[in-house]
PDB file of N, CA and C in Angstrom:
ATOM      1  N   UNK A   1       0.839  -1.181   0.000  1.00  0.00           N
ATOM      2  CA  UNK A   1       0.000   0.000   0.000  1.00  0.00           C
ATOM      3  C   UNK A   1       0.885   1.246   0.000  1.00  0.00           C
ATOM      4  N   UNK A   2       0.327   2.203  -0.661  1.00  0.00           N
ATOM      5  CA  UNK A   2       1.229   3.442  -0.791  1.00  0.00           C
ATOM      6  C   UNK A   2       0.749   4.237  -0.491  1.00  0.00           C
ATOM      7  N   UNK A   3       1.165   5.260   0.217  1.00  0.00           N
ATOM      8  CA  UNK A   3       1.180   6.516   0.781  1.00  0.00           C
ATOM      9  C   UNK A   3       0.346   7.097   0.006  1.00  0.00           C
ATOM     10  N   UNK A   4      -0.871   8.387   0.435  1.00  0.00           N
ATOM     11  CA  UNK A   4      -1.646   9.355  -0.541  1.00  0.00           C
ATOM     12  C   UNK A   4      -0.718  10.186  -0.696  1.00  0.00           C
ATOM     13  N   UNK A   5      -0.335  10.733  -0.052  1.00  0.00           N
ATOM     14  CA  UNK A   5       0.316  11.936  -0.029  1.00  0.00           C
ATOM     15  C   UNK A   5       2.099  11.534   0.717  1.00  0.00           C
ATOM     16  N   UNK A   6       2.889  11.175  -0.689  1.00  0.00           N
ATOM     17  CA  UNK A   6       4.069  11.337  -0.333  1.00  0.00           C
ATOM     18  C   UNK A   6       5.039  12.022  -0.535  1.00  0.00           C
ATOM     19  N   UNK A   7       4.384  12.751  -1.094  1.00  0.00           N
ATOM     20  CA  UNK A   7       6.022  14.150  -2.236  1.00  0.00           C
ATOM     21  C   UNK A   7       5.189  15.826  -1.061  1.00  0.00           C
ATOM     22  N   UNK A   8       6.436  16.142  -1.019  1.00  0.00           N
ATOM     23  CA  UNK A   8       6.899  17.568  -0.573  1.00  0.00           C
ATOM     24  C   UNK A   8       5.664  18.839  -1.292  1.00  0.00           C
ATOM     25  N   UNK A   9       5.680  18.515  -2.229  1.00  0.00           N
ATOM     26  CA  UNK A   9       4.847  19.336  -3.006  1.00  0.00           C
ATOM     27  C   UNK A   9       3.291  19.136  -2.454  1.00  0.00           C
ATOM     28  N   UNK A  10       2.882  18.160  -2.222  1.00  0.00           N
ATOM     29  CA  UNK A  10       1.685  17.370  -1.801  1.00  0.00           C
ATOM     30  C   UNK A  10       1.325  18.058  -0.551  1.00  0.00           C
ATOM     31  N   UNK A  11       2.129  18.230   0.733  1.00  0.00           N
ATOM     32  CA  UNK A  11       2.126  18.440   1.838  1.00  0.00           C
ATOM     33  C   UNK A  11       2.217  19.592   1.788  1.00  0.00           C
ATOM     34  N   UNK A  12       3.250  20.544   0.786  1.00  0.00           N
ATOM     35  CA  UNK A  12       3.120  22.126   0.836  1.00  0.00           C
ATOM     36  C   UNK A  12       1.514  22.638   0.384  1.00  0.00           C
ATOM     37  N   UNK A  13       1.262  22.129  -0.507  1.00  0.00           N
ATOM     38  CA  UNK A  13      -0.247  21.978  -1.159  1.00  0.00           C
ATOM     39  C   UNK A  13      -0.946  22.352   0.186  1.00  0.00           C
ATOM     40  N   UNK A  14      -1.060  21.081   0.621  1.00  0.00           N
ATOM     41  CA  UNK A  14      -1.975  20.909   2.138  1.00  0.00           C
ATOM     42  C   UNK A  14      -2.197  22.094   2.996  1.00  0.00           C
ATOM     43  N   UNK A  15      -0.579  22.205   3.346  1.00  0.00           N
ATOM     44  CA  UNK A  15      -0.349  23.600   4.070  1.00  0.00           C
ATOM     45  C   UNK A  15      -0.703  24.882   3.727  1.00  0.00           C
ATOM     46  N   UNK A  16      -0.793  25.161   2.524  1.00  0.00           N
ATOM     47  CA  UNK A  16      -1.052  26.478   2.006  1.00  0.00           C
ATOM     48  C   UNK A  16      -2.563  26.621   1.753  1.00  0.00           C
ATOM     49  N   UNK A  17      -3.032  25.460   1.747  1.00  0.00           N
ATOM     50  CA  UNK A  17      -4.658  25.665   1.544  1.00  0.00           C
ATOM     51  C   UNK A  17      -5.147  25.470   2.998  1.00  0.00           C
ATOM     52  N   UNK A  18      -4.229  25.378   3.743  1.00  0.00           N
ATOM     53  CA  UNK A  18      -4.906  25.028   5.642  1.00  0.00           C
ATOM     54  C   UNK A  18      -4.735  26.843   5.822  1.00  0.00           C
ATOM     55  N   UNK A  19      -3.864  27.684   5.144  1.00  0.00           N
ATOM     56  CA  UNK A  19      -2.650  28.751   5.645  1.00  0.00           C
ATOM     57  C   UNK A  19      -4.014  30.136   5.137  1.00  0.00           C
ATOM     58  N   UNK A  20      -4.130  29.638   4.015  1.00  0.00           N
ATOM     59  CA  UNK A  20      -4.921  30.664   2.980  1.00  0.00           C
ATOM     60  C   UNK A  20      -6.371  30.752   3.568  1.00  0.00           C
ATOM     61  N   UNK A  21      -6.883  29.345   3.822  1.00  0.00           N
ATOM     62  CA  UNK A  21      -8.288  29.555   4.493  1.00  0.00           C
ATOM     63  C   UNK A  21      -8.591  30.242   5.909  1.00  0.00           C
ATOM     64  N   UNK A  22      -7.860  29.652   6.802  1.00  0.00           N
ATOM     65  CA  UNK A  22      -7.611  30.239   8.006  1.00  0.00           C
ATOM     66  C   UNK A  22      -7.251  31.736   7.739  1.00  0.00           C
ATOM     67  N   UNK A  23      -6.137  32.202   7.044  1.00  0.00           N
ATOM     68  CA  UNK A  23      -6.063  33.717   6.549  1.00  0.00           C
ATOM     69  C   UNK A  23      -7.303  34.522   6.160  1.00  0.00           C
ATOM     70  N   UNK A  24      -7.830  33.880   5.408  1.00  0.00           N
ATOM     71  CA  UNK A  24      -9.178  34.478   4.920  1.00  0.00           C
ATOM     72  C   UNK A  24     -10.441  34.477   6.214  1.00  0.00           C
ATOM     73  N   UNK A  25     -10.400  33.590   6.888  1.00  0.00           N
ATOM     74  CA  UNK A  25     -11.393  33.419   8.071  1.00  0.00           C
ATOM     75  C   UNK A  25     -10.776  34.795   8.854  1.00  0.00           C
ATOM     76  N   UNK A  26      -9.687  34.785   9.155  1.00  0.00           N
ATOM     77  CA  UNK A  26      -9.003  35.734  10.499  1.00  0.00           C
ATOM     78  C   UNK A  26      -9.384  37.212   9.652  1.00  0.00           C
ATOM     79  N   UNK A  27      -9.016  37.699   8.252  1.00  0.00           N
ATOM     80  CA  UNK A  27      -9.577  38.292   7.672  1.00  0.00           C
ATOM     81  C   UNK A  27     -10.864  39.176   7.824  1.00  0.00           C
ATOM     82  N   UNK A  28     -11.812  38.066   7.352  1.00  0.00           N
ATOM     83  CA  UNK A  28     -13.333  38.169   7.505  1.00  0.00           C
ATOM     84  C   UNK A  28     -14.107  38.464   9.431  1.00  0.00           C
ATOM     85  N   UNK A  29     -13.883  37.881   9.951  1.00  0.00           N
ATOM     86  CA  UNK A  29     -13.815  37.535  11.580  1.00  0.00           C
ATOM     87  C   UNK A  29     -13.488  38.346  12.322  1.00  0.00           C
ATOM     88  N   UNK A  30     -12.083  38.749  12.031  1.00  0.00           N
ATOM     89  CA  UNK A  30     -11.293  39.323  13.055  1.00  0.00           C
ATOM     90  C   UNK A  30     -11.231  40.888  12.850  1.00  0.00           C
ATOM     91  N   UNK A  31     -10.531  41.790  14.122  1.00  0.00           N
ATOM     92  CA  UNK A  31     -10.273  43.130  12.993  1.00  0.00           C
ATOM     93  C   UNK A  31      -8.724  43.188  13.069  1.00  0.00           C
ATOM     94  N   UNK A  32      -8.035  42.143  12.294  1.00  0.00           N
ATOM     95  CA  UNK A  32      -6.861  41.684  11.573  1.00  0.00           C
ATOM     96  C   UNK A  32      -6.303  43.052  11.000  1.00  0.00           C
ATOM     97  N   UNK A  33      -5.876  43.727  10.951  1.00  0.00           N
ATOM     98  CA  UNK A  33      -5.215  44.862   9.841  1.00  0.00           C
ATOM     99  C   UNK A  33      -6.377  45.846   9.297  1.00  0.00           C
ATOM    100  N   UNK A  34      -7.442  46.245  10.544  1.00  0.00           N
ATOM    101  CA  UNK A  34      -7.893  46.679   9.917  1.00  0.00           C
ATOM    102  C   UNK A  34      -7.504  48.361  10.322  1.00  0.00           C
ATOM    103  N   UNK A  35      -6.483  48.736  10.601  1.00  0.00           N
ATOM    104  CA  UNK A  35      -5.851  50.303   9.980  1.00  0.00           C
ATOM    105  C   UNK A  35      -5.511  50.438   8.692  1.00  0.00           C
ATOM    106  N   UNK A  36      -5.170  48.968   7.713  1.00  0.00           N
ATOM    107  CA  UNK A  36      -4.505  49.334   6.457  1.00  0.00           C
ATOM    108  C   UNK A  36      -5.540  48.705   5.195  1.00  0.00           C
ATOM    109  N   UNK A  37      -6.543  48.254   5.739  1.00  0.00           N
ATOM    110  CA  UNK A  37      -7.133  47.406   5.160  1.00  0.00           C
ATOM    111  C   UNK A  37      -8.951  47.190   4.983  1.00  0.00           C
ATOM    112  N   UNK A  38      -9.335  48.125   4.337  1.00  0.00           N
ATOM    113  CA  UNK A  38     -10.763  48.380   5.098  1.00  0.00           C
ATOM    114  C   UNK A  38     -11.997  48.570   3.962  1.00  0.00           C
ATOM    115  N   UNK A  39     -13.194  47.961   3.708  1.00  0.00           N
ATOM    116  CA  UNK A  39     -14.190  48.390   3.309  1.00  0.00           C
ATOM    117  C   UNK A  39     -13.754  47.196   2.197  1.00  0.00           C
ATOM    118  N   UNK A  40     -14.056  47.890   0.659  1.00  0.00           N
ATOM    119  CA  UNK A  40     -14.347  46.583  -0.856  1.00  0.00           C
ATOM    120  C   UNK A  40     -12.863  46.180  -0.446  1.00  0.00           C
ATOM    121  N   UNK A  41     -12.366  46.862  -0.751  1.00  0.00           N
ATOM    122  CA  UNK A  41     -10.827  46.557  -0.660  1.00  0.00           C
ATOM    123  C   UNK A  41     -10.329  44.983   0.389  1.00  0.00           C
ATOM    124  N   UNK A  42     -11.182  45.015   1.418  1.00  0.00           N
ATOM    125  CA  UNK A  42     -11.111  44.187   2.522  1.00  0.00           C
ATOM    126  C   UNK A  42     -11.966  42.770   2.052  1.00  0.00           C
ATOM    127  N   UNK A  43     -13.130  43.164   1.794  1.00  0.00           N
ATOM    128  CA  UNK A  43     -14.233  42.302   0.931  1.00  0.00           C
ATOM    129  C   UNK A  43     -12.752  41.394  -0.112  1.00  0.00           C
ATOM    130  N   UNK A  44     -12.782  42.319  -1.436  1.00  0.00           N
ATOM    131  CA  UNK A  44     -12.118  41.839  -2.188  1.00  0.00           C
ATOM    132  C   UNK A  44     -10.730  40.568  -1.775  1.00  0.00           C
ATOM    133  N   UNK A  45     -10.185  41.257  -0.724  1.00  0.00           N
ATOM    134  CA  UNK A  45      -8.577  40.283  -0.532  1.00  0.00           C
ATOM    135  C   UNK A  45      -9.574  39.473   0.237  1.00  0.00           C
ATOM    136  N   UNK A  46     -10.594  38.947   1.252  1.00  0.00           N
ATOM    137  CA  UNK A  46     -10.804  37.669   1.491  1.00  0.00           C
ATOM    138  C   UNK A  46     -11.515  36.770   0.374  1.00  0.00           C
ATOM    139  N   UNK A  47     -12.230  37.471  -0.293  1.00  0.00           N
ATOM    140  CA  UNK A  47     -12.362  36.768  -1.728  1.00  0.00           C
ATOM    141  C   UNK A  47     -11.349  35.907  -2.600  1.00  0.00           C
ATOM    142  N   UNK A  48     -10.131  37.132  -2.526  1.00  0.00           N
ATOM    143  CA  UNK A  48      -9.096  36.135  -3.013  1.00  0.00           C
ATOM    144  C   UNK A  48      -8.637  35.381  -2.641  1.00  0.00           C
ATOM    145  N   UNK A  49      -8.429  35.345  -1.077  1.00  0.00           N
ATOM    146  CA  UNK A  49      -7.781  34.381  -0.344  1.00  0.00           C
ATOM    147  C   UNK A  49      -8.816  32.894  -0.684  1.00  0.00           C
ATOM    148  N   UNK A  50     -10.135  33.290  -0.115  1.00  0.00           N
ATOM    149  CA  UNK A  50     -10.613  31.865  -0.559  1.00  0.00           C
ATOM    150  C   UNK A  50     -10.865  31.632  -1.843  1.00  0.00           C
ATOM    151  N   UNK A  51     -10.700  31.745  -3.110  1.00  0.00           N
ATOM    152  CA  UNK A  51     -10.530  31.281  -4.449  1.00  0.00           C
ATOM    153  C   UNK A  51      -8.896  30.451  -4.357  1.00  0.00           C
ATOM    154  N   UNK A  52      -7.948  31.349  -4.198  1.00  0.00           N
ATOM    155  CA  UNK A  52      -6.816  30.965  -4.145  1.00  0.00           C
ATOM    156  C   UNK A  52      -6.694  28.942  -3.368  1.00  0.00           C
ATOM    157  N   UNK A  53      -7.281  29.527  -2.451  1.00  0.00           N
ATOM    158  CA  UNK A  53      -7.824  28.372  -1.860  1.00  0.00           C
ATOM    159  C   UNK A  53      -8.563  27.195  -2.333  1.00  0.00           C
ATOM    160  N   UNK A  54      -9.785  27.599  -3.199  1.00  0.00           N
ATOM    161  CA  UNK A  54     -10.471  26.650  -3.504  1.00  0.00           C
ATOM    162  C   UNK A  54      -9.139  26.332  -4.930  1.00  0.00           C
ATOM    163  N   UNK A  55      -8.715  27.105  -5.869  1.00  0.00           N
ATOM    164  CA  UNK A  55      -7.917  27.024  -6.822  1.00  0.00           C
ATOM    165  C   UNK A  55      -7.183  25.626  -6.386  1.00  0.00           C
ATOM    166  N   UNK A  56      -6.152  25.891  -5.245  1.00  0.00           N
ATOM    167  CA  UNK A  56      -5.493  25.301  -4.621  1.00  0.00           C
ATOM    168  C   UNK A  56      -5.827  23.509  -4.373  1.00  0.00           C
ATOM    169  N   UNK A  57      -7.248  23.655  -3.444  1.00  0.00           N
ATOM    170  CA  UNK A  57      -7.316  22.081  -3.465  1.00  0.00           C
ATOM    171  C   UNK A  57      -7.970  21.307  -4.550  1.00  0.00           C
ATOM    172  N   UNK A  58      -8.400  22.242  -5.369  1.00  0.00           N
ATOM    173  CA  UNK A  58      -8.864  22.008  -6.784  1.00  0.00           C
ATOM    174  C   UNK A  58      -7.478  20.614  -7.462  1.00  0.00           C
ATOM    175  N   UNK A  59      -6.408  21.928  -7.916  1.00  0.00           N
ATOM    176  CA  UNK A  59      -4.976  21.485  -7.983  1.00  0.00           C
ATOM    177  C   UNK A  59      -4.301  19.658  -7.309  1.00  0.00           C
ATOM    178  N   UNK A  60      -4.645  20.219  -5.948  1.00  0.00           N
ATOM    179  CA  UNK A  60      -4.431  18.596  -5.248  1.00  0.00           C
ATOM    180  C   UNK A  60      -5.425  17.866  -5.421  1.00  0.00           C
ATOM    181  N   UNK A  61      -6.756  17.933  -5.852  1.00  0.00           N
ATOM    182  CA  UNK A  61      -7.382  17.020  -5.715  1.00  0.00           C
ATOM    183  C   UNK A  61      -7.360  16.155  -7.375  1.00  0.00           C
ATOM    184  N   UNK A  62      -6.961  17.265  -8.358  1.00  0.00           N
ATOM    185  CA  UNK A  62      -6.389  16.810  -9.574  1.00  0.00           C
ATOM    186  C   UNK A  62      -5.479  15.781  -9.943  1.00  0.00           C
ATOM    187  N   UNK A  63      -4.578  16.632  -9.059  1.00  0.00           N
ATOM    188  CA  UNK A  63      -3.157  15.700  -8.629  1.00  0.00           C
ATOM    189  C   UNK A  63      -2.987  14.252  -7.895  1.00  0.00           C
ATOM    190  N   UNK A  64      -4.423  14.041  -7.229  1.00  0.00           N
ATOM    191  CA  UNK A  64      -4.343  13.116  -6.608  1.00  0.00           C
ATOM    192  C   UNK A  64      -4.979  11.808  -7.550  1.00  0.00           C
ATOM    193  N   UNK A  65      -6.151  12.584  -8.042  1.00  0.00           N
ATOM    194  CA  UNK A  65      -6.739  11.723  -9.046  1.00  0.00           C
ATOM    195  C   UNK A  65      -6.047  10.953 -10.440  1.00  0.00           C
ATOM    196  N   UNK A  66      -4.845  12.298 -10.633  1.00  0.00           N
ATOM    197  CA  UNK A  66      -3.716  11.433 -11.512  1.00  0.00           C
ATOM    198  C   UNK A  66      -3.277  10.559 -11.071  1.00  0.00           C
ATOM    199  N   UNK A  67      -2.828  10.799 -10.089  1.00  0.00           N
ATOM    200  CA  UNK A  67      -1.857   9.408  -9.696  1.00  0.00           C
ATOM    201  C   UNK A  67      -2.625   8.248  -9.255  1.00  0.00           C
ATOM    202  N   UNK A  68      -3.736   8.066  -8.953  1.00  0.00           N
ATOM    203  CA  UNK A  68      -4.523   7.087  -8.473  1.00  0.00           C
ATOM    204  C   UNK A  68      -4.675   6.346  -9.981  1.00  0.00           C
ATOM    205  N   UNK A  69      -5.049   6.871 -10.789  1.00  0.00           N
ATOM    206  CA  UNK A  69      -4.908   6.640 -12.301  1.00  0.00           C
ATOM    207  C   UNK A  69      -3.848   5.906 -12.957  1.00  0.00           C
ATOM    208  N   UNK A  70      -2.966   6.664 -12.345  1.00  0.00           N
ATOM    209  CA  UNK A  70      -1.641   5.653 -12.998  1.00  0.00           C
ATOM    210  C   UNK A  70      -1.084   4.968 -12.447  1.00  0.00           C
ATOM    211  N   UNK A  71      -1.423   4.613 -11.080  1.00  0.00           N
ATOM    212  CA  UNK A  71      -1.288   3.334 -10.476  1.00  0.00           C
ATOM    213  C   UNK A  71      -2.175   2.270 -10.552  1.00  0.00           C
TER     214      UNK A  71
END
């Protein structure tokens, strides 16, 4: 049996979509930066954060489905 997730890339994946969502929650939630950071402008960057995000496990879940494929 083999590992799902055994390459470096896999696990950075993981991390950055655990990193980006949580960012975007603390974002939305919190008042995180909000001297520099305020109103659409604020709207807009948690938007991106969670696309980036969904982008992201989109990516791994692609990635995963390849390789299940070619094994």
């Amino acid at each position: 049996m083999k590992p799902i997730f055994n390459s470096i890339s896999d696990w950075f994946g993981i991390i950055m979509v655990l990193v980006v969502v949580s960012g975007a929650a603390a974002f939305a939630f919190t008042d995180v930066m909000t001297d520099r950071l305020w109103g659409s402008r604020r709207t807009f960057f948690v938007f991106l954060l969670l696309a980036y995000g969904i982008y992201r496990s989109f990516r791994l879940y692609q990635n995963y489905k390849r390789r299940k494929y070619e094994d």
